[in-house]
C-alpha atoms as a PDB file:
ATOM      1  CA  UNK A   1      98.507  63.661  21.312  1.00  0.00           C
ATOM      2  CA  UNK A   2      99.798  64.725  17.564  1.00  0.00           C
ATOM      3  CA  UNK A   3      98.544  63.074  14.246  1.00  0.00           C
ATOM      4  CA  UNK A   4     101.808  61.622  14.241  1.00  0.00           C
ATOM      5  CA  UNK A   5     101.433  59.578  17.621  1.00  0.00           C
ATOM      6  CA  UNK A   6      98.318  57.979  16.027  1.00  0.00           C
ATOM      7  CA  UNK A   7      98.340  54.821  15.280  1.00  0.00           C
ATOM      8  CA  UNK A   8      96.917  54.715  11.666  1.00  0.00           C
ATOM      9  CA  UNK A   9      96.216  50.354  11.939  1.00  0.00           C
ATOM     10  CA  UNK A  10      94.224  51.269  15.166  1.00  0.00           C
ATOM     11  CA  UNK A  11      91.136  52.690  13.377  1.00  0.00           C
ATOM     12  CA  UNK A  12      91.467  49.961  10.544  1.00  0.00           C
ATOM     13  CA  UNK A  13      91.388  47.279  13.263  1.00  0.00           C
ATOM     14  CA  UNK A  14      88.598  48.760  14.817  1.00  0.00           C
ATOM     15  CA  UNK A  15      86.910  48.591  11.272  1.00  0.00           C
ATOM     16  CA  UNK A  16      88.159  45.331  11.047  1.00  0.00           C
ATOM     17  CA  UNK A  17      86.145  44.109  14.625  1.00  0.00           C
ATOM     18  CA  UNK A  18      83.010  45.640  13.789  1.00  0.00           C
ATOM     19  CA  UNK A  19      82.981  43.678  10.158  1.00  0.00           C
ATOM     20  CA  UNK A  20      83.879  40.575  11.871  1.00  0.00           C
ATOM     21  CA  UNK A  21      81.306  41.058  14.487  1.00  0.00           C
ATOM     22  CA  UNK A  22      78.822  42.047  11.723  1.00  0.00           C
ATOM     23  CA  UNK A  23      79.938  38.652  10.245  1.00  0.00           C
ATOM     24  CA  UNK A  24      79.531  36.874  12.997  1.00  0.00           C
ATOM     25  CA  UNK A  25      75.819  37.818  13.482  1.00  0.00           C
ATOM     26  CA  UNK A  26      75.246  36.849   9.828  1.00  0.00           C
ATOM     27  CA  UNK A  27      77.082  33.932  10.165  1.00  0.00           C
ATOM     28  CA  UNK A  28      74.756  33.135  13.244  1.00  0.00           C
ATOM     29  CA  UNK A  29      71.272  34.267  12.002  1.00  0.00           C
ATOM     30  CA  UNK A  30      72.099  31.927   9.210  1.00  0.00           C
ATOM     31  CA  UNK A  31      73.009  28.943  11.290  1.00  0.00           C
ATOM     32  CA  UNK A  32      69.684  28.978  13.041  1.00  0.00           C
ATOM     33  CA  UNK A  33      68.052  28.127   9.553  1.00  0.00           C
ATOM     34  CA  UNK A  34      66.348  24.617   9.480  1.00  0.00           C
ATOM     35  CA  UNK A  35      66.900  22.308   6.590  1.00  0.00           C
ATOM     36  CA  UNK A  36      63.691  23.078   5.420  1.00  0.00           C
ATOM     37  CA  UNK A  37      63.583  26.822   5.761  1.00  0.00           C
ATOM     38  CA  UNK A  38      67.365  26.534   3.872  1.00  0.00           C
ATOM     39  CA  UNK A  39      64.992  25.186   0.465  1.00  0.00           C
ATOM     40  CA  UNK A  40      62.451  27.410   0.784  1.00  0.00           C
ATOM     41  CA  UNK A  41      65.255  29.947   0.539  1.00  0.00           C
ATOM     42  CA  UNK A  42      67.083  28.445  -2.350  1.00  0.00           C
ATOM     43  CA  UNK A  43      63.315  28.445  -4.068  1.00  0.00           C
ATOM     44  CA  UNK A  44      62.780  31.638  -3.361  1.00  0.00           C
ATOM     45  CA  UNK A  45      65.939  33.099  -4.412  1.00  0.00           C
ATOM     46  CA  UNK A  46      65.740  30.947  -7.744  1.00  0.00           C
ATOM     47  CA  UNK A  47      61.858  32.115  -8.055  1.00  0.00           C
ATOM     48  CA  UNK A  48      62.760  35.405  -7.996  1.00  0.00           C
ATOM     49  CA  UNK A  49      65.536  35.953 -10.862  1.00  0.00           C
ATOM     50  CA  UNK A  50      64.558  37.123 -13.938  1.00  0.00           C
ATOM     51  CA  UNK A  51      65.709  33.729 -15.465  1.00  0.00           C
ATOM     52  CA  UNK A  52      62.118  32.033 -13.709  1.00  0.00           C
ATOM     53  CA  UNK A  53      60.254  34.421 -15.822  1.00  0.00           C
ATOM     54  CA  UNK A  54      62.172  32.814 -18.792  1.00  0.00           C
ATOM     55  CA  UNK A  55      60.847  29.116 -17.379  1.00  0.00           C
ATOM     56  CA  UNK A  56      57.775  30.204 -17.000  1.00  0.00           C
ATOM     57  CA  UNK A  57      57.434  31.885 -19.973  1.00  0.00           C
ATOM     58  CA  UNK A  58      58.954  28.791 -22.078  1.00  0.00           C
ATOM     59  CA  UNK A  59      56.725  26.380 -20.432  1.00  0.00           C
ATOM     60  CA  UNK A  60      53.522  27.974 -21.330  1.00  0.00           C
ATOM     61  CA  UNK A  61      54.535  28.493 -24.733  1.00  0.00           C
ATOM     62  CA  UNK A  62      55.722  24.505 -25.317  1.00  0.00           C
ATOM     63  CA  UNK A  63      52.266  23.380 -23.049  1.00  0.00           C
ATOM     64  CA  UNK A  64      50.026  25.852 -25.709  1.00  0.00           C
ATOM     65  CA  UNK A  65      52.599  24.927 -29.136  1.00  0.00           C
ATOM     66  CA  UNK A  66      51.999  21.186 -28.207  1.00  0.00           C
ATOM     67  CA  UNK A  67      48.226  20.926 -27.864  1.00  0.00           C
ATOM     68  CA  UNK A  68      47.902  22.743 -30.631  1.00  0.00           C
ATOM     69  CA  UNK A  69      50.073  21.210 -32.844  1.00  0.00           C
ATOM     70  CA  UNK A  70      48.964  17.588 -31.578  1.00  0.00           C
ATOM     71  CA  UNK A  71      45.331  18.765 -31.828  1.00  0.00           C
ATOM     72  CA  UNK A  72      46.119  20.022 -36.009  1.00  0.00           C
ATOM     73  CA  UNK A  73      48.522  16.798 -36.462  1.00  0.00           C
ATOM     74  CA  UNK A  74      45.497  14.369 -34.868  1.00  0.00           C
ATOM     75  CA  UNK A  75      47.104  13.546 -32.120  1.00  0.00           C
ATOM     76  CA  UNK A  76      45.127  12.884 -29.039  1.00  0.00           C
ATOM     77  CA  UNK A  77      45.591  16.361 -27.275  1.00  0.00           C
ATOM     78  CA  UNK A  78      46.045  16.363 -23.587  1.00  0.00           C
ATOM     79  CA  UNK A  79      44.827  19.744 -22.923  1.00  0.00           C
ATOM     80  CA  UNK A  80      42.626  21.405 -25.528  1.00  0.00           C
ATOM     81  CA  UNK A  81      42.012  25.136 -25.479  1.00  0.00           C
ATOM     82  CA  UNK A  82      41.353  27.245 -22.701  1.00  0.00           C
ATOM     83  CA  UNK A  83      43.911  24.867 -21.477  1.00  0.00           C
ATOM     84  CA  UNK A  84      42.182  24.040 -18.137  1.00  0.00           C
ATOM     85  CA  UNK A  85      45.049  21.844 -17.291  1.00  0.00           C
ATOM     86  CA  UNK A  86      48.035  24.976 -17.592  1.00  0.00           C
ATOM     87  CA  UNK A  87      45.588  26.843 -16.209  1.00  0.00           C
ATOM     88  CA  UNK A  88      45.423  24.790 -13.127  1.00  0.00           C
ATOM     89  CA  UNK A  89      49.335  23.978 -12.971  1.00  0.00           C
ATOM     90  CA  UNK A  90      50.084  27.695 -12.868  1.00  0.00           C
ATOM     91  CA  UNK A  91      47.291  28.335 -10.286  1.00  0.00           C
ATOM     92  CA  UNK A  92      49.007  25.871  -8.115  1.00  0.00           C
ATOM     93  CA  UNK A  93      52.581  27.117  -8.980  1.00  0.00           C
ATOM     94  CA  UNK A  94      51.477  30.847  -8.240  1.00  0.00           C
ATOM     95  CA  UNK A  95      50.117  29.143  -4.981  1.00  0.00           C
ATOM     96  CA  UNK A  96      53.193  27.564  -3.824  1.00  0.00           C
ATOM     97  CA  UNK A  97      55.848  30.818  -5.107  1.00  0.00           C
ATOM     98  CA  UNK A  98      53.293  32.988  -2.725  1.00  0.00           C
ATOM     99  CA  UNK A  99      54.058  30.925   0.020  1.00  0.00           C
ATOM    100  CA  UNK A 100      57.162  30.166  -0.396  1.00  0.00           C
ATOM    101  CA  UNK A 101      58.127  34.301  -1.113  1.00  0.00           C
ATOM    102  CA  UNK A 102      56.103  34.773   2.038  1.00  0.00           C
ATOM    103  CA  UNK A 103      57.513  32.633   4.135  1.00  0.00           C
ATOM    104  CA  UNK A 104      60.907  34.552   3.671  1.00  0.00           C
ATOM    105  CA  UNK A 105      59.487  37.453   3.961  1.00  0.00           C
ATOM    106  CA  UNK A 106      58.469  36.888   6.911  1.00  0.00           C
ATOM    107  CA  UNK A 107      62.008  35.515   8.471  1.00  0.00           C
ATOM    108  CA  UNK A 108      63.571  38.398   6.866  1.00  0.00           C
ATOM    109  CA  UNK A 109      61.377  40.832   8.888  1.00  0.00           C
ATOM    110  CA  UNK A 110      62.427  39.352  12.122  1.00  0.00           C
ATOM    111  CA  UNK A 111      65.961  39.309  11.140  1.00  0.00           C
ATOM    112  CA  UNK A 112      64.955  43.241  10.001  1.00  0.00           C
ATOM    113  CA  UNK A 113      63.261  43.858  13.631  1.00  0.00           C
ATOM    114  CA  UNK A 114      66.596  41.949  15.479  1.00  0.00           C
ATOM    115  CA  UNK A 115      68.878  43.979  13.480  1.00  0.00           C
ATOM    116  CA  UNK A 116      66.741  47.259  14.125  1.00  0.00           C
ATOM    117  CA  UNK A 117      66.881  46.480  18.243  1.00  0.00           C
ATOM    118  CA  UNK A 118      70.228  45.888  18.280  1.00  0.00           C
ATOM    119  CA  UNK A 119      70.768  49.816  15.933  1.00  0.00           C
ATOM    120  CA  UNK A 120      68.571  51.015  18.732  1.00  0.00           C
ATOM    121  CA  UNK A 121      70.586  50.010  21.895  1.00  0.00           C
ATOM    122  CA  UNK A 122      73.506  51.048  20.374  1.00  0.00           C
ATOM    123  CA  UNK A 123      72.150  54.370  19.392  1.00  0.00           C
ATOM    124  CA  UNK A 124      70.731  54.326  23.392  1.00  0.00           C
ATOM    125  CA  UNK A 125      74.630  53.914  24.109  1.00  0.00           C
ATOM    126  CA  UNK A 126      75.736  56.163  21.904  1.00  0.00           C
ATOM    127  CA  UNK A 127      73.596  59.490  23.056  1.00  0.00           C
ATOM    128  CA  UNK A 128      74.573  57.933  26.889  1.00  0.00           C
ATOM    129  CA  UNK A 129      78.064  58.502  26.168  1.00  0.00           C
ATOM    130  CA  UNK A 130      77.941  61.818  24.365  1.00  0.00           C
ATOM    131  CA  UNK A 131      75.860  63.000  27.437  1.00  0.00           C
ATOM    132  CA  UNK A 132      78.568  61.619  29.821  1.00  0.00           C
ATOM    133  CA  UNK A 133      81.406  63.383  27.501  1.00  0.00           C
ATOM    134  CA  UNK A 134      79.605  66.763  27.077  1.00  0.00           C
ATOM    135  CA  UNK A 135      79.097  66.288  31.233  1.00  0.00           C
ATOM    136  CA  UNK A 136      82.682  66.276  31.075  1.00  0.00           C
ATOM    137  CA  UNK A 137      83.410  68.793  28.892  1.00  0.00           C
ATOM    138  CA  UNK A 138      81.351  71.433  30.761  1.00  0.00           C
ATOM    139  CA  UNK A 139      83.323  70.057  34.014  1.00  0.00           C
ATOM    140  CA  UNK A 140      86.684  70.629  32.143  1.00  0.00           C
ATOM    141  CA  UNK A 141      85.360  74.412  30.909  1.00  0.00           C
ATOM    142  CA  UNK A 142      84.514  75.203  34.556  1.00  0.00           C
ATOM    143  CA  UNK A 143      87.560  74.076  36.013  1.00  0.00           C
ATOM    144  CA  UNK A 144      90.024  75.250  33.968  1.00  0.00           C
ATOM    145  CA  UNK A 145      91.263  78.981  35.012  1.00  0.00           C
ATOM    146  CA  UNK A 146      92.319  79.616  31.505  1.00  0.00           C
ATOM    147  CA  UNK A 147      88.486  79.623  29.913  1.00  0.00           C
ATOM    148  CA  UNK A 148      86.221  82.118  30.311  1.00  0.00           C
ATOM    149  CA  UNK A 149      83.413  80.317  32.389  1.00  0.00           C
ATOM    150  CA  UNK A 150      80.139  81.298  30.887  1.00  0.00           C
ATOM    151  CA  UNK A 151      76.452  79.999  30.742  1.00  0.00           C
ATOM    152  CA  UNK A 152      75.790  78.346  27.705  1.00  0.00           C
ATOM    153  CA  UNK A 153      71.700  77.138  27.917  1.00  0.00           C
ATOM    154  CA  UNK A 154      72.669  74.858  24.429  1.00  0.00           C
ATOM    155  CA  UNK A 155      75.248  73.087  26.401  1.00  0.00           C
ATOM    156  CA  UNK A 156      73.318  72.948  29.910  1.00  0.00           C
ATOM    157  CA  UNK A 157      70.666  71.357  27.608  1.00  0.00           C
ATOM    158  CA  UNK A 158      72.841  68.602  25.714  1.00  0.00           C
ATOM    159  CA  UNK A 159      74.023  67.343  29.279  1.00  0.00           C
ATOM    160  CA  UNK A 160      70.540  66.190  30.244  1.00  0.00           C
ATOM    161  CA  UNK A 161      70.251  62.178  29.261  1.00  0.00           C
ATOM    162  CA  UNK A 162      67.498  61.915  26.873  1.00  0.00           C
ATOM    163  CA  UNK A 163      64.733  59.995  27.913  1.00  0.00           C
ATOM    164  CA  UNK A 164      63.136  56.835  25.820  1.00  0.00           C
ATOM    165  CA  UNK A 165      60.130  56.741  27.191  1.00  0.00           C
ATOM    166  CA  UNK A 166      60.052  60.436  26.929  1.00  0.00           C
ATOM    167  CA  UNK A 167      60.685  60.710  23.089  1.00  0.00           C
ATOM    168  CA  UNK A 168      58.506  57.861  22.335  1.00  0.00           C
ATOM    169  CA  UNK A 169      55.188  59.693  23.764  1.00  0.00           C
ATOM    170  CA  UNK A 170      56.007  62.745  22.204  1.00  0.00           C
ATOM    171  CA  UNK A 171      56.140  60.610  18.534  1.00  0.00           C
ATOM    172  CA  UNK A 172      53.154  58.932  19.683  1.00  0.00           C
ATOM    173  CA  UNK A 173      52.003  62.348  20.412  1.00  0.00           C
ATOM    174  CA  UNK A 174      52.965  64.129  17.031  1.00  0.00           C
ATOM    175  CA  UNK A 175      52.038  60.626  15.079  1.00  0.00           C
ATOM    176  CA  UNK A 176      48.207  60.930  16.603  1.00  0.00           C
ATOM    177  CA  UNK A 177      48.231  64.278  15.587  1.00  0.00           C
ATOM    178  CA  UNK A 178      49.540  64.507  12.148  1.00  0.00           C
ATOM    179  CA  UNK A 179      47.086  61.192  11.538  1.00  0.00           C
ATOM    180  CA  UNK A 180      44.118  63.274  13.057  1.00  0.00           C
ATOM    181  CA  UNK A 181      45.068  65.974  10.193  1.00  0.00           C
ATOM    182  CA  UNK A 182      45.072  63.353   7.453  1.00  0.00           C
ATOM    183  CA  UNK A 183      41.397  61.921   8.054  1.00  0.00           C
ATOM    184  CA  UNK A 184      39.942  65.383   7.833  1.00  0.00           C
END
């Protein structure tokens, strides 16, 4: 097949399948979001822009500008220094921020761990399929009177199917080992 018998939409609708099936799994991750895990989110998100710092920051100063001015102008103040009551509002709003910033952490780390599966299998599939077409390359080379049949070990090598269970002792392996180094 030429360049010119390509079809250059085919790749760009294959682009276009795996965005929409990207989208899709988005779209779905985000439809299994409960009403009140959608507010935490909107807190969080709005917690964690630089404009909150401003809120913060502007509260504090208006809480500390009040009681003093009230306390110089007579006024009955409300919260006299070391302002135990803005200390206690801001304990409780640091509280609540954690919680809430921890919360979606956490949901984010199982979308993270989902998303990470799913790059695994594929990657599973993928080396499957290279296997099965370097199988069938070495076939082709055999077979065809044209080539010069020779041993190649790389090749002989590559057409083995890695094994999972196989590459994750070995990291275990190396992982024990290099930790081992690092407490000495």
């Amino acid at each position: 097949m030429d360049k010119q018998d390509c079809d250059p939409a085919e790749p760009v609708a294959q682009i276009g399948q795996n965005i929409e099936s990207i989208l899709a799994f988005y779209q779905q991750e985000e439809q299994k979001l409960s009403g009140s895990q959608r507010l935490l989110e909107y807190v969080s998100n709005f917690v964690g822009r630089p404009y909150f710092l401003s809120v913060i920051l502007l509260f504090a100063s208006l809480w500390i500008l009040l009681s003093l001015v009230g306390r110089a102008a007579g006024w009955h103040h409300f919260d006299p220094p070391p302002f135990f009551w803005l200390q206690g509002i801001v304990s409780l709003c640091a509280l609540l921020i954690t919680t809430v910033v921890l919360i979606k952490q956490n949901r984010l780390a199982r979308f993270e761990e989902q998303r990470q599966h799913l790059e695994l299998q594929v990657n599973l599939l993928t080396e499957q399929k290279t296997t099965k077409l370097i199988n069938l390359i070495e076939e082709l080379r055999r077979d065809l009177p044209m080539v010069k049949d020779r041993h190649d070990p790389e090749a002989e090598a590559m057409q083995q199917p890695t094994d999972p269970h196989q590459v994750l002792t070995a990291l275990d392996q190396r992982r024990d080992v290099h930790a081992g180094r690092e407490r000495k």
